[in-house]
N, C-alpha and C. Protein backbone atom coordinates (compact mmCIF):
# COMPACT_ATOMS: atom_id res chain seq x y z
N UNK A 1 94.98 118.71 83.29
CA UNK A 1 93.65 119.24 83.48
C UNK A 1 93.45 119.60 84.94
N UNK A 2 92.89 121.03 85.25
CA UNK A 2 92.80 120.94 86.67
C UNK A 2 91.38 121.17 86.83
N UNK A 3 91.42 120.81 88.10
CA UNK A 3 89.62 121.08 88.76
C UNK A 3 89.30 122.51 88.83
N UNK A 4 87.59 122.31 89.17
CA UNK A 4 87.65 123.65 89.21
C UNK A 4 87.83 124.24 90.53
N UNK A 5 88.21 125.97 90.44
CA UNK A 5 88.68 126.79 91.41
C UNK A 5 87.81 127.55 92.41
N UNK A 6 86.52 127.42 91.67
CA UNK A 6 85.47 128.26 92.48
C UNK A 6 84.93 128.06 94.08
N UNK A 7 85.21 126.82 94.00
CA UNK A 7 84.55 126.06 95.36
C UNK A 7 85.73 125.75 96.31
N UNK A 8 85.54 125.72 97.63
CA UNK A 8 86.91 125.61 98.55
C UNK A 8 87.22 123.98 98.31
N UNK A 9 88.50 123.51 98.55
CA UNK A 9 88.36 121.97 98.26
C UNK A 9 88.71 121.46 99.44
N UNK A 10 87.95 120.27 99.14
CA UNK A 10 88.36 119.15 100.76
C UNK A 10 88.88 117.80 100.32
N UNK A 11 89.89 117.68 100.85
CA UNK A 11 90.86 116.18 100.40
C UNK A 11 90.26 115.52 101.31
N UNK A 12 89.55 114.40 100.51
CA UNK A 12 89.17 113.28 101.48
C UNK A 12 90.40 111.80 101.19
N UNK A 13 90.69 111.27 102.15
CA UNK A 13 91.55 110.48 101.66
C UNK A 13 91.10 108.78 102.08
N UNK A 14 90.23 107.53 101.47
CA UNK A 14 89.83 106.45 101.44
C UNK A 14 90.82 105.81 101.90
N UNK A 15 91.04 104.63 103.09
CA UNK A 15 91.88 103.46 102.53
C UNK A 15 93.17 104.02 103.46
N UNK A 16 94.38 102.99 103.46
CA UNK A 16 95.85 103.12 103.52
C UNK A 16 95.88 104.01 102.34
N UNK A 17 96.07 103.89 101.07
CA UNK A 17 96.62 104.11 100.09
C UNK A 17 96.16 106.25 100.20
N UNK A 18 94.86 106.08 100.04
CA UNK A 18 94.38 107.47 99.68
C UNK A 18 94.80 108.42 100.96
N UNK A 19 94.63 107.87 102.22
CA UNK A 19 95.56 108.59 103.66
C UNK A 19 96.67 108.78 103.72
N UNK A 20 97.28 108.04 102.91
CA UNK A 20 98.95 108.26 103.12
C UNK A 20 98.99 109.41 101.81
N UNK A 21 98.44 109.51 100.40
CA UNK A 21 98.78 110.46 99.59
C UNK A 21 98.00 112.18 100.52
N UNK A 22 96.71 111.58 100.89
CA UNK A 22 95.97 113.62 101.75
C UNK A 22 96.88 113.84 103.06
N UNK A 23 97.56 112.54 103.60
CA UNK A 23 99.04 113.26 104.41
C UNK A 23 100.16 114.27 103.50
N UNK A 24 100.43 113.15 102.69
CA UNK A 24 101.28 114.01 101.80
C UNK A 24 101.07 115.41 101.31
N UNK A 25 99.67 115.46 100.48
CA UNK A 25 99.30 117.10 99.85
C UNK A 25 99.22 117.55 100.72
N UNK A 26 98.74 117.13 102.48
CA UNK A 26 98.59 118.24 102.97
C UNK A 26 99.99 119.24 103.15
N UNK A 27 101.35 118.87 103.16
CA UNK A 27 102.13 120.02 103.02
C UNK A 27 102.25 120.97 102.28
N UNK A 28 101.47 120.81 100.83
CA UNK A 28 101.85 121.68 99.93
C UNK A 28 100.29 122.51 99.95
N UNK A 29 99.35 122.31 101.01
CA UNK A 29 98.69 123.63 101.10
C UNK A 29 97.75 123.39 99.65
N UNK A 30 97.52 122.33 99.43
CA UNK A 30 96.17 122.41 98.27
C UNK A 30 94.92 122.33 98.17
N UNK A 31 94.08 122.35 99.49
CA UNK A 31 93.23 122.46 100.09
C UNK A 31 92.75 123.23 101.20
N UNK A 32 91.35 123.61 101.75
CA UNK A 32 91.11 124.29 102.94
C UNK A 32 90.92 123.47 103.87
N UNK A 33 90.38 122.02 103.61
CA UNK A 33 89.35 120.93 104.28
C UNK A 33 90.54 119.41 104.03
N UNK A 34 91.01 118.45 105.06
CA UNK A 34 91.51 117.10 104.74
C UNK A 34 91.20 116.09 105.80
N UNK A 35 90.59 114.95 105.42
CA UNK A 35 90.05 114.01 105.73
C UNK A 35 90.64 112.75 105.37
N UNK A 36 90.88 111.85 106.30
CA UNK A 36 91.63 110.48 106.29
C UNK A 36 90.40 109.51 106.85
N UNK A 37 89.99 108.53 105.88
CA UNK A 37 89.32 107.53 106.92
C UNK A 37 89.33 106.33 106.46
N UNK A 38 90.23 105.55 107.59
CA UNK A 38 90.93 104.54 107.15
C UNK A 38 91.31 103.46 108.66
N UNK A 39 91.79 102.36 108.90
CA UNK A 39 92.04 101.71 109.80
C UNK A 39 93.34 101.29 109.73
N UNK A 40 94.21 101.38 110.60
CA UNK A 40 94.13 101.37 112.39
C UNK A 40 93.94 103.06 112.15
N UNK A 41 93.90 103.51 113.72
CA UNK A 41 94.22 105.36 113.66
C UNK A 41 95.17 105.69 113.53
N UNK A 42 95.38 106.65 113.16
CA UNK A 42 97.14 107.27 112.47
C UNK A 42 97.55 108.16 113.74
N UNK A 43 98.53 108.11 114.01
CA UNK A 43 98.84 108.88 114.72
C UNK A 43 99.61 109.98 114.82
N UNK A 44 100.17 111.08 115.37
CA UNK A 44 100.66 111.96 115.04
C UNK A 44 100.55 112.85 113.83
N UNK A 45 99.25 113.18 112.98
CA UNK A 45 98.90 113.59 111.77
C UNK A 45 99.32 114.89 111.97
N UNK A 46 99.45 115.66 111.12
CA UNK A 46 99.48 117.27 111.14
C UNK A 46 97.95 117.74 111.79
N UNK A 47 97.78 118.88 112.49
CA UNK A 47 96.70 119.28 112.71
C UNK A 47 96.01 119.54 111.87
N UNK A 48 95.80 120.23 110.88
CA UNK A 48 95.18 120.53 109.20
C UNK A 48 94.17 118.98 109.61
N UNK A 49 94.99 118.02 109.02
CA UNK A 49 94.11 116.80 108.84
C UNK A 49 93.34 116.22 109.91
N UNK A 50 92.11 116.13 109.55
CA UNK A 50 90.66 115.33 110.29
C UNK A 50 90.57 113.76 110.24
N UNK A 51 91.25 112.57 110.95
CA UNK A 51 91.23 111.62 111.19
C UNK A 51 90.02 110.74 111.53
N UNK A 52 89.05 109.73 110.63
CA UNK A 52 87.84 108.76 111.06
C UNK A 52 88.34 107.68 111.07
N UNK A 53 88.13 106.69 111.72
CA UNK A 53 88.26 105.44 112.01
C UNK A 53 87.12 104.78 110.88
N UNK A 54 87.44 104.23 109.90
CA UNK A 54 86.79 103.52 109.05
C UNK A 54 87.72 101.72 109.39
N UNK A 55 86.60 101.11 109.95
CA UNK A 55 87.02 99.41 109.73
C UNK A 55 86.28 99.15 109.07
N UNK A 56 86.79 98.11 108.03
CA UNK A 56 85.96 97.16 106.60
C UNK A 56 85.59 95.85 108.03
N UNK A 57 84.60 94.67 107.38
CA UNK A 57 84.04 93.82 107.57
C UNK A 57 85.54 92.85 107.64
N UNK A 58 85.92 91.99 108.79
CA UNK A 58 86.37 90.81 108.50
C UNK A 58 87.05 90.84 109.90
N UNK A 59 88.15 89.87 109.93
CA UNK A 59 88.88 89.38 111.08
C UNK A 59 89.80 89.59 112.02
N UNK A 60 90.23 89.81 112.82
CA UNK A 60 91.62 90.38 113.41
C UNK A 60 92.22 88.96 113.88
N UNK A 61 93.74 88.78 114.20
CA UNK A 61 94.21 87.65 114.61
C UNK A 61 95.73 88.46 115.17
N UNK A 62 96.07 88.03 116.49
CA UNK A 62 97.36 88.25 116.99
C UNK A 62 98.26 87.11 117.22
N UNK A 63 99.63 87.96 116.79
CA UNK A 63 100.18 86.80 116.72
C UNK A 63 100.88 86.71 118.02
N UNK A 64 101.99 85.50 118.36
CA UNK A 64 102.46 85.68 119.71
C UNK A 64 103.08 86.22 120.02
N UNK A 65 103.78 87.63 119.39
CA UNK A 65 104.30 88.80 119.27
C UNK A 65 103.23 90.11 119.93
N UNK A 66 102.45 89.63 119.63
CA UNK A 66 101.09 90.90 120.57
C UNK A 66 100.56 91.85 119.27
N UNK A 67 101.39 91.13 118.11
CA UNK A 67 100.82 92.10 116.93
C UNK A 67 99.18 91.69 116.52
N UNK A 68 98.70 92.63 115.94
CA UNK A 68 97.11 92.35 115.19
C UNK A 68 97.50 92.54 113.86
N UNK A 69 96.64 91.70 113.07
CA UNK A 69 96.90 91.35 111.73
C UNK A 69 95.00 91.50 111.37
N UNK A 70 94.87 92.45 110.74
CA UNK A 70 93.33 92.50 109.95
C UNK A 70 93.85 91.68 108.54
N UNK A 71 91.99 91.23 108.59
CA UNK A 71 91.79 90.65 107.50
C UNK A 71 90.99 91.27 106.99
N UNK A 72 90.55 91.75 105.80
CA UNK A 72 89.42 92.48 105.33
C UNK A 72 88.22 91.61 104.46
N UNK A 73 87.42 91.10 105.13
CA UNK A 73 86.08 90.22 103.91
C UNK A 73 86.15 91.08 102.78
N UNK A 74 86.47 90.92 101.74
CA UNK A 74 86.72 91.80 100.38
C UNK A 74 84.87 92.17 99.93
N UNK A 75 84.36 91.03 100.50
CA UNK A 75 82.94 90.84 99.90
C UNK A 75 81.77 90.77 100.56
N UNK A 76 82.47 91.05 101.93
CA UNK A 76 81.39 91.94 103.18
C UNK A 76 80.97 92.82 102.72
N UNK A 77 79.14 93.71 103.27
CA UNK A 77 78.92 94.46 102.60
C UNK A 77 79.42 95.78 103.51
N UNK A 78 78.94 96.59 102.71
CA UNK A 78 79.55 98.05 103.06
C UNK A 78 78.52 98.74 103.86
N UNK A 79 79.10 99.03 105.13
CA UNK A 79 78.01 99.85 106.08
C UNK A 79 78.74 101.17 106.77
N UNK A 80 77.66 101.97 105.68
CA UNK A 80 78.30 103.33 106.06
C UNK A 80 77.17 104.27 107.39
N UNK A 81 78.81 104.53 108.58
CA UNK A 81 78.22 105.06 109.09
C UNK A 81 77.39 106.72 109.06
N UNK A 82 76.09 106.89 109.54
CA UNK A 82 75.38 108.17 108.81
C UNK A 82 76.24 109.55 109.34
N UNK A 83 77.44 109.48 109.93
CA UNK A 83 78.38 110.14 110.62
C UNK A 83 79.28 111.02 109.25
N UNK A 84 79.46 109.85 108.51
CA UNK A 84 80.55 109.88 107.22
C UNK A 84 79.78 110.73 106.39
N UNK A 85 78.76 111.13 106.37
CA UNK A 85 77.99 111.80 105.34
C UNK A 85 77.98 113.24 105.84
N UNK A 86 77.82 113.47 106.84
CA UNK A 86 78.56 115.05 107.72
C UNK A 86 79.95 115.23 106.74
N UNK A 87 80.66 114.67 106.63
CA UNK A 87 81.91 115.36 106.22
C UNK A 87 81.64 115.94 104.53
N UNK A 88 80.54 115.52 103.89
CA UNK A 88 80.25 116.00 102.14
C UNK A 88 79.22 117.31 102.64
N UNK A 89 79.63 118.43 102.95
CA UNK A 89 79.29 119.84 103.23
C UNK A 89 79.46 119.98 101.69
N UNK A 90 77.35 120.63 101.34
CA UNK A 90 77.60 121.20 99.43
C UNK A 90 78.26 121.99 99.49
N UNK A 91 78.78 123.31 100.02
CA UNK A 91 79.53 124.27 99.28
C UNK A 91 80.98 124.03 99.09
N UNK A 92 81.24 122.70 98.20
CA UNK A 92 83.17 122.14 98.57
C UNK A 92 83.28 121.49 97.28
N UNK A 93 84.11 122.09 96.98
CA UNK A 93 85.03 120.20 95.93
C UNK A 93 85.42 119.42 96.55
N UNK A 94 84.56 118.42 96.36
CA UNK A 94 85.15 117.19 97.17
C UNK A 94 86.30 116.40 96.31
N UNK A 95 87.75 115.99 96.73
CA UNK A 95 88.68 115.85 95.91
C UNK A 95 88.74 114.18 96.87
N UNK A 96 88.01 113.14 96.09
CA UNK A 96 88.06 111.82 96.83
C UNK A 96 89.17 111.32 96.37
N UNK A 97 90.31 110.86 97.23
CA UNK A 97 91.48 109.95 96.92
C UNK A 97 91.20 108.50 97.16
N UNK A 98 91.39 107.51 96.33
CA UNK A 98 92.01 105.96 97.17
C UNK A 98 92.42 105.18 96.13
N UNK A 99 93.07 103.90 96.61
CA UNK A 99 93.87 103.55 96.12
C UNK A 99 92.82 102.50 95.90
N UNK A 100 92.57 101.96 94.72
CA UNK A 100 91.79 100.70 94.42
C UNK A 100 92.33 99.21 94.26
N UNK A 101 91.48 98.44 95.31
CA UNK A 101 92.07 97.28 95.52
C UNK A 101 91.57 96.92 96.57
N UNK A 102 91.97 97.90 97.75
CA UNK A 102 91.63 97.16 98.90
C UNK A 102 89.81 97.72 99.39
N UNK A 103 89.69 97.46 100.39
CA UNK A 103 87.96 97.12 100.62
C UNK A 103 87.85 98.58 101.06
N UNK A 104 88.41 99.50 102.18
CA UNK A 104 87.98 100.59 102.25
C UNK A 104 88.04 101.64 100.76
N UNK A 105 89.04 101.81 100.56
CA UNK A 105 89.25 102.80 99.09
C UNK A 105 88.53 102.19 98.13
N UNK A 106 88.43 101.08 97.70
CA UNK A 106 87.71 100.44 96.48
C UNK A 106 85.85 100.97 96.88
N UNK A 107 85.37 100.78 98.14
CA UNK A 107 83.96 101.49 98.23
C UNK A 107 83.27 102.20 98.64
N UNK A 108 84.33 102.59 99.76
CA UNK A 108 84.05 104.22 99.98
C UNK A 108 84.03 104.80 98.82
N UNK A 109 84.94 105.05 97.68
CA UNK A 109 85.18 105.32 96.47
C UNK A 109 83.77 105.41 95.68
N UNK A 110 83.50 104.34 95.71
CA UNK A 110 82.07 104.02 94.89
C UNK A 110 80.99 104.49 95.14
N UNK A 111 81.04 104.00 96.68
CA UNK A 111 80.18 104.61 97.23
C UNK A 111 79.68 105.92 97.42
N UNK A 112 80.70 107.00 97.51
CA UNK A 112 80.37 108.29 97.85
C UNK A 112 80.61 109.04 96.67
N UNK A 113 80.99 108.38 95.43
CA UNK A 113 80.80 108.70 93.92
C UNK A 113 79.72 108.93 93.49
N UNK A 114 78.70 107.65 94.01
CA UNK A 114 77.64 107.41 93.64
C UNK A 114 76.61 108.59 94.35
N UNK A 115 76.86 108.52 96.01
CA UNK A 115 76.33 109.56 96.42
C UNK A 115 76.50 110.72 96.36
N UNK A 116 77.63 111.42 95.47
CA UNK A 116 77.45 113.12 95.47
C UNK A 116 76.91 113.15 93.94
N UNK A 117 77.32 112.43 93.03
CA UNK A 117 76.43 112.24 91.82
C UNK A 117 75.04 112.76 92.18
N UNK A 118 74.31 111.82 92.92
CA UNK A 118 73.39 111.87 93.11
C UNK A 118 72.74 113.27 93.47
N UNK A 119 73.39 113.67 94.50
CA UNK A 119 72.93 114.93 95.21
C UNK A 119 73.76 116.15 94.20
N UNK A 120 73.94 115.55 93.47
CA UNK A 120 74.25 117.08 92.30
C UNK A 120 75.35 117.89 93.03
N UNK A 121 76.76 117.20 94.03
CA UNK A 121 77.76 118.41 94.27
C UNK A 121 78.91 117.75 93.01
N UNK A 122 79.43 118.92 93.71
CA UNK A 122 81.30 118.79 92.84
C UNK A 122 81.90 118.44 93.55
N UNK A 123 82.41 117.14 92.94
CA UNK A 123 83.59 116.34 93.22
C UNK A 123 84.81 116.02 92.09
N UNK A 124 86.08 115.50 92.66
CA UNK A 124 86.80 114.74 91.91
C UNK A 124 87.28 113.28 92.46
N UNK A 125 87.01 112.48 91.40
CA UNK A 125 87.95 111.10 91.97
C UNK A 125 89.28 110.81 91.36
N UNK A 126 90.37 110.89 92.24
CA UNK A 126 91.95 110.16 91.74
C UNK A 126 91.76 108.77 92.41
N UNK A 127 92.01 107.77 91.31
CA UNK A 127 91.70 106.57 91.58
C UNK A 127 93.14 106.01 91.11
N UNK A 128 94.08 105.43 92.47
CA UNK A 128 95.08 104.97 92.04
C UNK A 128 94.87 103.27 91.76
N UNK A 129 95.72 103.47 90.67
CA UNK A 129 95.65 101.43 90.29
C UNK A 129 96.97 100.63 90.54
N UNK A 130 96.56 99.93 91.70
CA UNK A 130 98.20 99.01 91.94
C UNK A 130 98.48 98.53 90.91
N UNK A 131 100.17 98.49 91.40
CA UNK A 131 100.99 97.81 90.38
C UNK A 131 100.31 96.29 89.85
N UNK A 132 100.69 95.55 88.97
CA UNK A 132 99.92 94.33 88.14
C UNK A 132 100.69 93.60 89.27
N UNK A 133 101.97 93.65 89.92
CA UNK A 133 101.89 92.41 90.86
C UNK A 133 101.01 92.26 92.13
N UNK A 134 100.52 93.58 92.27
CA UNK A 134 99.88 93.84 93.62
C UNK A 134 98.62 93.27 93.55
N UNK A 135 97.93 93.04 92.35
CA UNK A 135 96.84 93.02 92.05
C UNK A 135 96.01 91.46 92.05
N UNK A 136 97.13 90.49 92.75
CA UNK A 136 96.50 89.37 93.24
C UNK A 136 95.49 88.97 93.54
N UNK A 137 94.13 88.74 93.43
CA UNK A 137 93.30 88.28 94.15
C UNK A 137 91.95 89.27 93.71
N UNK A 138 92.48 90.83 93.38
CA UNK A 138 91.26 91.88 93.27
C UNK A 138 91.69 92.36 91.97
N UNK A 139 92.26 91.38 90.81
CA UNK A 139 91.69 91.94 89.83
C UNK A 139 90.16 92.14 89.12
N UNK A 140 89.69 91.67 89.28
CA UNK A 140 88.13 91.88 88.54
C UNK A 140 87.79 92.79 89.98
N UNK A 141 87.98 92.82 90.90
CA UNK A 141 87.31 94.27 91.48
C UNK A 141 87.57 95.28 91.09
N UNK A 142 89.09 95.31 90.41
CA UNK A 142 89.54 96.79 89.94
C UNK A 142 89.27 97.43 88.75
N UNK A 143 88.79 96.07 87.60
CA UNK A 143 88.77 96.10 86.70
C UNK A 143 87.32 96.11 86.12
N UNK A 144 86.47 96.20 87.49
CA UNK A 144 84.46 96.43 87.26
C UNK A 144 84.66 97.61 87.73
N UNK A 145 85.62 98.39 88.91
CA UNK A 145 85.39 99.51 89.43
C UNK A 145 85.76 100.45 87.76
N UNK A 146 87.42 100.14 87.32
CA UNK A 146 87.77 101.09 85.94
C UNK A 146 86.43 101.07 85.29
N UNK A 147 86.05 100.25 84.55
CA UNK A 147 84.99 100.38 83.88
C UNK A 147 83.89 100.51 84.13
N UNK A 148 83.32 100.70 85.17
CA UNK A 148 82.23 101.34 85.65
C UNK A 148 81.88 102.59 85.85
N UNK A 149 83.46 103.50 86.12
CA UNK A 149 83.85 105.00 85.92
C UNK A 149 84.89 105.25 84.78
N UNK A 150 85.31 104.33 84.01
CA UNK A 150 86.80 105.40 83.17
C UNK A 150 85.90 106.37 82.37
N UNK A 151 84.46 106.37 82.06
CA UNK A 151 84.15 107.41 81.31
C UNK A 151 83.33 108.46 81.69
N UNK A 152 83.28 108.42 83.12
CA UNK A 152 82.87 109.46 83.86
C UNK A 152 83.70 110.64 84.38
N UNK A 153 83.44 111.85 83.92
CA UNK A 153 84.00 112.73 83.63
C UNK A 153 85.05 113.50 84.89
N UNK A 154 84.08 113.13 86.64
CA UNK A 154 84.59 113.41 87.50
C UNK A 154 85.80 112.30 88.18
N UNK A 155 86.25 111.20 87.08
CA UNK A 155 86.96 110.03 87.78
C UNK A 155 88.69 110.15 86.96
N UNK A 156 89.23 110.05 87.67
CA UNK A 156 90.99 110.10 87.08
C UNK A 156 91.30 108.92 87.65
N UNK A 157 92.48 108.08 86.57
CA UNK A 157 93.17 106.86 87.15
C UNK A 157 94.01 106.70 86.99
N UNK A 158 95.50 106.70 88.08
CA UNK A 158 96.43 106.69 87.61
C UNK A 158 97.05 104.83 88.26
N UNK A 159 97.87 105.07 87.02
CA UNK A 159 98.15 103.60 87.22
C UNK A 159 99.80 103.91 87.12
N UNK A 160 99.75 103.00 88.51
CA UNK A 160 101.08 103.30 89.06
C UNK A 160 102.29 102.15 88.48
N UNK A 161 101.80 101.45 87.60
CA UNK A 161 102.66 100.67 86.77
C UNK A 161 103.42 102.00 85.49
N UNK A 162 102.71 103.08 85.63
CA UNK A 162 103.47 104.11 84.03
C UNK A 162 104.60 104.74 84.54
N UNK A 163 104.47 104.82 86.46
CA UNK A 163 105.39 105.32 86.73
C UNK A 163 106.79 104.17 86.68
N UNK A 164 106.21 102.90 86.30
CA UNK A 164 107.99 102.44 86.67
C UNK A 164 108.66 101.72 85.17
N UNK A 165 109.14 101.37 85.11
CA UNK A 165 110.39 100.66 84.12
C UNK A 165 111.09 99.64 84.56
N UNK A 166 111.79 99.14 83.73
CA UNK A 166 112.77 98.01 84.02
C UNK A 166 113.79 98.67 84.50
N UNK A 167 114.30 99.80 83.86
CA UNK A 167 115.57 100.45 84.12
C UNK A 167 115.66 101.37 85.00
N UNK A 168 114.65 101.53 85.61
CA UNK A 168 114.34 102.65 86.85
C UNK A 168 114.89 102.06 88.05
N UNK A 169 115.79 103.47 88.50
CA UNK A 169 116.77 103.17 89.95
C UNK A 169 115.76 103.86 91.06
N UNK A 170 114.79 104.86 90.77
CA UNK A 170 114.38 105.30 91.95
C UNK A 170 113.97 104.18 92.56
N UNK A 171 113.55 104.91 94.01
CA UNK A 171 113.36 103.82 95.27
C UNK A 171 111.79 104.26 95.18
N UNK A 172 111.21 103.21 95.78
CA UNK A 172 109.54 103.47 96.00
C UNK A 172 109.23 105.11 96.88
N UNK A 173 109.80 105.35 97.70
CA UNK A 173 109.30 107.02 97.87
C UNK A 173 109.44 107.50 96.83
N UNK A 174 110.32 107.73 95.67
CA UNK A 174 110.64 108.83 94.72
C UNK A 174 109.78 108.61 93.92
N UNK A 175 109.39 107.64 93.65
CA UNK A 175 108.39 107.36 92.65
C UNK A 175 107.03 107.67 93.43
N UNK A 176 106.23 107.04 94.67
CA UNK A 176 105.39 107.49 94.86
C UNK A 176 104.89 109.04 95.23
N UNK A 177 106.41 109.61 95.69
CA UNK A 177 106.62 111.29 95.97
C UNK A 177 106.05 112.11 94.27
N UNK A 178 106.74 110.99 93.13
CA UNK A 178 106.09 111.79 91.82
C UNK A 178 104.65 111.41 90.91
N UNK A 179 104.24 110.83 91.28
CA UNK A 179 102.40 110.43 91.73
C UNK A 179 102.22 112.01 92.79
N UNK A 180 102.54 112.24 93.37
CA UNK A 180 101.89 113.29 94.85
C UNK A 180 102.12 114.24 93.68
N UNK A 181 102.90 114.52 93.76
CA UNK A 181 103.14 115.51 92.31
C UNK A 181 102.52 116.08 91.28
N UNK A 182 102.42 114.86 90.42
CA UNK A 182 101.08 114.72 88.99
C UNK A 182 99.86 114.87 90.26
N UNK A 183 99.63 114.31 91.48
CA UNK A 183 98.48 114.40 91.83
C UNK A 183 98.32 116.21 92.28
N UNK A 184 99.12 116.54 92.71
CA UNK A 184 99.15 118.37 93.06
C UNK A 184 98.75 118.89 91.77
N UNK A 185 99.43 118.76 90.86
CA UNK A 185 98.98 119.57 89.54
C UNK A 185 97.80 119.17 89.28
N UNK A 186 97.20 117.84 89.01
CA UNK A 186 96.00 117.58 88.44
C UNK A 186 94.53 118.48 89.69
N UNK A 187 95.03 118.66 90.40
CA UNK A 187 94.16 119.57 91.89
C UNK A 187 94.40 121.51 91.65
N UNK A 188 95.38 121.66 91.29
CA UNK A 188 95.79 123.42 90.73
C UNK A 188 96.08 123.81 91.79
């Protein structure tokens, strides 16, 4: 099924998960508009893509290595800055990516679902679902978010457990490279 064609589209990409796939499409040119907003800052992006600093609620800790380690309060609330709402321009398909689970993609997701609903634009949501081992700790977040949208018409979910098998040799790029894939076609 593809979206529709009439409106220019803008890849917004939620989260680690949804930034690393609107890096990806952006090579294959499936959009006019791409947006990453996610924590730490990425660096070296293609020019095409528009980089926000989105931090979730919770902790940082370094170790004696000089590394930082975030923690994300899963259940901090969500404070969106009125900055983030500049980037939903009505004349666009908004094509929202993230990966559900973690705290940015799981409500940015929701959140800005809820808000273009509202304001009557066109959007799409690809809502990826970690694998069942990944899913430690945030199953019932993932599983109030599915069912709160699987029957809403603008929400897609792919669950990245269909891509694998027991007997499957690919390596995790090949498999997540064919997710980018199904995700290009499902965009036209």
């Amino acid at each position: 099924m593809n979206i529709e064609q009439q409106l220019p589209k803008h890849l917004i990409g939620f989260g680690g998960a949804g930034s690393n796939i609107v890096i990806a499409l952006e090579a294959f040119g499936v959009a006019e508009r791409y947006n990453c907003l996610s924590y730490p800052n990425r660096e070296n992006l293609p020019p095409a893509i528009n980089f926000t600093t989105f931090q979730a609620p919770g902790t940082s800790r370094v170790t004696k290595t000089g590394r930082v380690f975030f923690t994300p309060d899963m259940k901090g609330p969500l404070q969106v800055p009125p900055s983030l709402y500049q980037l939903f321009e009505p004349k666009a398909h908004h094509i929202l990516i993230a990966g559900i689970g973690g705290y940015t993609g799981t409500h940015l997701m929701e959140h800005f679902a809820k808000h273009l609903t509202k304001q009557n634009q066109t959007f799409t949501a690809i809502c990826i679902l970690p694998f069942s081992f990944e899913r430690t700790g945030t199953k019932t977040l993932i599983n109030r978010i599915f069912n709160k949208f699987k029957n809403h018409p603008s929400f897609h979910f792919i669950e990245l457990d269909s891509y694998a098998n027991a007997d499957d040799k690919r390596t995790l790029p090949e498999l997540f490279n064919e997710v980018n894939m199904d995700i290009v076609r499902l965009i036209g």
